[in-house]
Protein backbone atom coordinates (compact mmCIF):
# COMPACT_ATOMS: atom_id res chain seq x y z
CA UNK A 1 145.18 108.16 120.85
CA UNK A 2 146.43 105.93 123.43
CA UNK A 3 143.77 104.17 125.39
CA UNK A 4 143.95 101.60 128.42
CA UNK A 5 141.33 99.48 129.60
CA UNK A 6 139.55 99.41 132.94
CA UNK A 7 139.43 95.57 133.94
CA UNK A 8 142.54 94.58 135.77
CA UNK A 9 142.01 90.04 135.20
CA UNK A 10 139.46 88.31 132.92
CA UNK A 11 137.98 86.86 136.35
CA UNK A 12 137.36 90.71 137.73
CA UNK A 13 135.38 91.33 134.52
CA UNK A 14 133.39 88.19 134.80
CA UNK A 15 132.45 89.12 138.10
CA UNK A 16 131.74 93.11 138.21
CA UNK A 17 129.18 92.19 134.56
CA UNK A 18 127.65 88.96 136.23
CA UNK A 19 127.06 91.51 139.54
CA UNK A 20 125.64 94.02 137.22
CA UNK A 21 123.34 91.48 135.41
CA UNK A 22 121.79 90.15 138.76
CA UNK A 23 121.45 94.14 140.20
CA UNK A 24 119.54 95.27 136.66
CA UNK A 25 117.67 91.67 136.50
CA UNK A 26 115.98 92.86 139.97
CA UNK A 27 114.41 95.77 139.27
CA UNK A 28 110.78 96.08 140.09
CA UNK A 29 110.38 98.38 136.53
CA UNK A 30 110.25 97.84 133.11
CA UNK A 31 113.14 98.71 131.44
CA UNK A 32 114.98 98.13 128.02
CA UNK A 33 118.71 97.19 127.43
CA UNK A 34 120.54 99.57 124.07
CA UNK A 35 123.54 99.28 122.66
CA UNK A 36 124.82 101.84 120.52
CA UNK A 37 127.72 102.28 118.19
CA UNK A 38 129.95 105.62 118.52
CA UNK A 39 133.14 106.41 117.07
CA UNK A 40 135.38 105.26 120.06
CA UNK A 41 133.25 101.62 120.92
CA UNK A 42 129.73 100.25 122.12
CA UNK A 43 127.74 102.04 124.44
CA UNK A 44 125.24 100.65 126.58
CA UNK A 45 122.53 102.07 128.33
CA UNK A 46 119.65 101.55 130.75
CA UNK A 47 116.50 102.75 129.63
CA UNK A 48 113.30 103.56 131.43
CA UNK A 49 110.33 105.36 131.37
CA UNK A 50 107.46 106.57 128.74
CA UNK A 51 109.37 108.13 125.29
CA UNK A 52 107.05 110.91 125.22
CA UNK A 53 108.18 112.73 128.77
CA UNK A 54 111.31 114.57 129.06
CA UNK A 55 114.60 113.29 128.97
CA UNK A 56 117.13 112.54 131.89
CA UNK A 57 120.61 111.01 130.67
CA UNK A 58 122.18 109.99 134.06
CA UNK A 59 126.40 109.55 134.31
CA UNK A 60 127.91 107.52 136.82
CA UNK A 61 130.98 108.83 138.52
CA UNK A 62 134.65 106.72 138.16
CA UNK A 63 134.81 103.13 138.80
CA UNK A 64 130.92 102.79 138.55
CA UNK A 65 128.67 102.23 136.22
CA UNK A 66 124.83 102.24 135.48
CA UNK A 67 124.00 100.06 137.95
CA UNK A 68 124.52 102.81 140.44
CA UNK A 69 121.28 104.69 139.26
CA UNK A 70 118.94 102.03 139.67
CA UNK A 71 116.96 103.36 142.37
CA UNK A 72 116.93 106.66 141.14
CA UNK A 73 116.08 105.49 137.61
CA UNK A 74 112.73 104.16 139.23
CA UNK A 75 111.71 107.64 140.62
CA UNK A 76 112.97 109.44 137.82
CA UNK A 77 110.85 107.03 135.01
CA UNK A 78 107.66 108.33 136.58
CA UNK A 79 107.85 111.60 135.06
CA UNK A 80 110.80 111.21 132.38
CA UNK A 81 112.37 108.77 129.76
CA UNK A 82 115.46 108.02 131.58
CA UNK A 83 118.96 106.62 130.38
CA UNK A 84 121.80 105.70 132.55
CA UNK A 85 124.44 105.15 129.71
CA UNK A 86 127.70 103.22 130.72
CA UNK A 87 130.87 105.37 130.17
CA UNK A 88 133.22 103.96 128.07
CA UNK A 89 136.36 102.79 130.06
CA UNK A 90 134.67 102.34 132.97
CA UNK A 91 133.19 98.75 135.01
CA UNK A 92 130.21 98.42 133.17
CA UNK A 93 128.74 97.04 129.70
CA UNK A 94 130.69 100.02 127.11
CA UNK A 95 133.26 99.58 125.52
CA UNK A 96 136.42 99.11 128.04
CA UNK A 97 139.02 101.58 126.35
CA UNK A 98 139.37 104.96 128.16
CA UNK A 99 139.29 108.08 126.84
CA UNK A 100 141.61 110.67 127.19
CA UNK A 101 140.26 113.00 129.33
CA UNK A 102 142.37 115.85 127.89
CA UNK A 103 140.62 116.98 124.65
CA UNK A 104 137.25 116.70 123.29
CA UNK A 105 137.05 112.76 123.51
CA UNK A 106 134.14 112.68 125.94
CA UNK A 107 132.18 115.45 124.58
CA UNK A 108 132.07 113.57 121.06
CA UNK A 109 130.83 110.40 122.45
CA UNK A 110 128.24 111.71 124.71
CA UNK A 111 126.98 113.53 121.43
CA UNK A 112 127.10 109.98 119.13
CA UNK A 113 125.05 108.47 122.38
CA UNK A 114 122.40 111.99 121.58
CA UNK A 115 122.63 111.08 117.50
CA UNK A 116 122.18 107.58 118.17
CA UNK A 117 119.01 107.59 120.32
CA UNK A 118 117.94 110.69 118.31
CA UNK A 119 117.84 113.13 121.37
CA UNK A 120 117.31 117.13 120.31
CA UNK A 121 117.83 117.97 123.73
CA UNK A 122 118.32 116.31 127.30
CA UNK A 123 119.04 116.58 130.77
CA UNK A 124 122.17 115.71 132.29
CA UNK A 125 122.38 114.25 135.87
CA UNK A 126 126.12 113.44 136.47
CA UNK A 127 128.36 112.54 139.46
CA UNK A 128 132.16 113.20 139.52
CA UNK A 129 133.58 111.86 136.66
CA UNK A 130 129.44 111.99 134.84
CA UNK A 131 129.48 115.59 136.42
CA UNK A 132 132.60 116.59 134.42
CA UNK A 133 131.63 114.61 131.36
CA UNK A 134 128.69 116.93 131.67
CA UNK A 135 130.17 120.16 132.01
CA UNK A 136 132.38 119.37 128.66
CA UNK A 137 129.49 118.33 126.95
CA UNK A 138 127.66 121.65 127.88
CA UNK A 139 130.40 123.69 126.80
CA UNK A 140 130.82 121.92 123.35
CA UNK A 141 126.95 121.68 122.67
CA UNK A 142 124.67 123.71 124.53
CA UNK A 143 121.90 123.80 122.54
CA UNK A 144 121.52 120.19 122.78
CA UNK A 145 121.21 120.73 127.01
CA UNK A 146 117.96 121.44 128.61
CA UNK A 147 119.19 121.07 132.70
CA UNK A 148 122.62 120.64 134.34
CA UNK A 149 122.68 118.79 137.16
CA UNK A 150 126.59 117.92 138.99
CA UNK A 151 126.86 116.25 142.18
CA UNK A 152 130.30 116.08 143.63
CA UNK A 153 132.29 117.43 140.07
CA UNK A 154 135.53 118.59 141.37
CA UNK A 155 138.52 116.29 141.63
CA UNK A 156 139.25 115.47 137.86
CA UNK A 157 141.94 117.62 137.00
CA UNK A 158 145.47 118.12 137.48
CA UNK A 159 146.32 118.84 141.03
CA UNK A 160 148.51 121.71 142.17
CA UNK A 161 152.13 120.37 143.39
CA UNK A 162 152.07 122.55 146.41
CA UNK A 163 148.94 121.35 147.56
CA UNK A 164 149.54 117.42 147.14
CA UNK A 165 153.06 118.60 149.51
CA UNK A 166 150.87 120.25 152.15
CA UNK A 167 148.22 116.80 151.93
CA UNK A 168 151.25 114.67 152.51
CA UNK A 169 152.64 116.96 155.41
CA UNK A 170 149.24 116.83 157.00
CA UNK A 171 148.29 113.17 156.46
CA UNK A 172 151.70 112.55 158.96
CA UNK A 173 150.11 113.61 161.52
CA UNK A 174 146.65 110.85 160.87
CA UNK A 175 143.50 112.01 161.53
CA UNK A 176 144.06 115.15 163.36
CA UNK A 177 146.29 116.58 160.29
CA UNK A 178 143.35 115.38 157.99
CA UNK A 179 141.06 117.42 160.09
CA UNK A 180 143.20 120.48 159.66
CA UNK A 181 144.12 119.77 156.33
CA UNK A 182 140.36 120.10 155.59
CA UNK A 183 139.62 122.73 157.81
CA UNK A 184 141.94 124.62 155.49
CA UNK A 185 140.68 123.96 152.60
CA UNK A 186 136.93 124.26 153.78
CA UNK A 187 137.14 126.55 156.36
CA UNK A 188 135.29 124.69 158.71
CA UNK A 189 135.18 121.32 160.39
């Protein structure tokens, strides 16, 4: 399995982790810090919220990590232990090798990240990439899924040639050809 890793310089790194530090270091909850072993690297997670009340995992889209939950993790701990885990591969505090997103890579981890914290059954909340993540996790183990929430899950897949032709013919023509470009595919404006 070939893997590549998401931080482009050492100095990047250093940055995007000392950003995340400061953004986690001012929330106005409690919280807890995990870090979990799986079979492809460390995982870690964002915890919140009383053990005993349902469980939300949230799962931040590409090029994001936990961080981006913060807020919601707040409203969300009132009424449910909540985890915002880190994908591995991605800007945050996992392990920085990416999975191959053809396969069953994703769906194993996400279920060492349930074995690990000793979750029965959970909640997803995921956004693009942490929407698809989701879906392959519900189709590999849905007895372990209580709720299926995906905000914006389309765009990780192979693209049709034809249509990345017609984007390029329509992004010639700037922002009009983007309008009708998306008009087309939408059917409205």
């Amino acid at each position: 399995m070939k893997t590549t890793n998401v931080f482009k310089s050492q100095k990047g790194k250093e940055d995007i982790l000392k950003y995340y530090d400061f953004m986690v270091n001012q929330c106005s909850f409690s919280y807890e810090r995990i870090n979990i072993n799986t079979r492809y690297g460390n995982t870690h997670i964002i915890a919140s919220g009383d053990k005993n009340n349902p469980l939300i995992i949230l799962l931040h889209g590409s090029g994001m990590n936990s961080v981006m939950w913060i807020k919601d993790m707040e409203k969300y701990s009132k009424n449910y232990r909540v985890y915002a885990v880190d994908i591995l591969g991605e800007p945050g505090r996992s392990a920085e090798n990416q999975l191959p997103l053809k396969g069953d890579f994703y769906a194993l981890w996400l279920k060492d990240v349930f074995n690990s914290l000793s979750i029965e059954k959970a909640s997803l909340i995921g956004i693009s990439l942490g929407a698809w993540l989701s879906v392959k996790f519900a189709v590999s183990y849905p007895e372990n899924l209580d709720k299926l929430v995906l905000i914006s899950p389309s765009g990780i897949g192979p693209q049709k040639a034809s249509f990345l032709i017609k984007a390029l013919f329509y992004k010639i023509f700037g922002e009009k050809g983007m309008d009708r470009l998306c008009y087309k595919v939408n059917g409205n404006s």
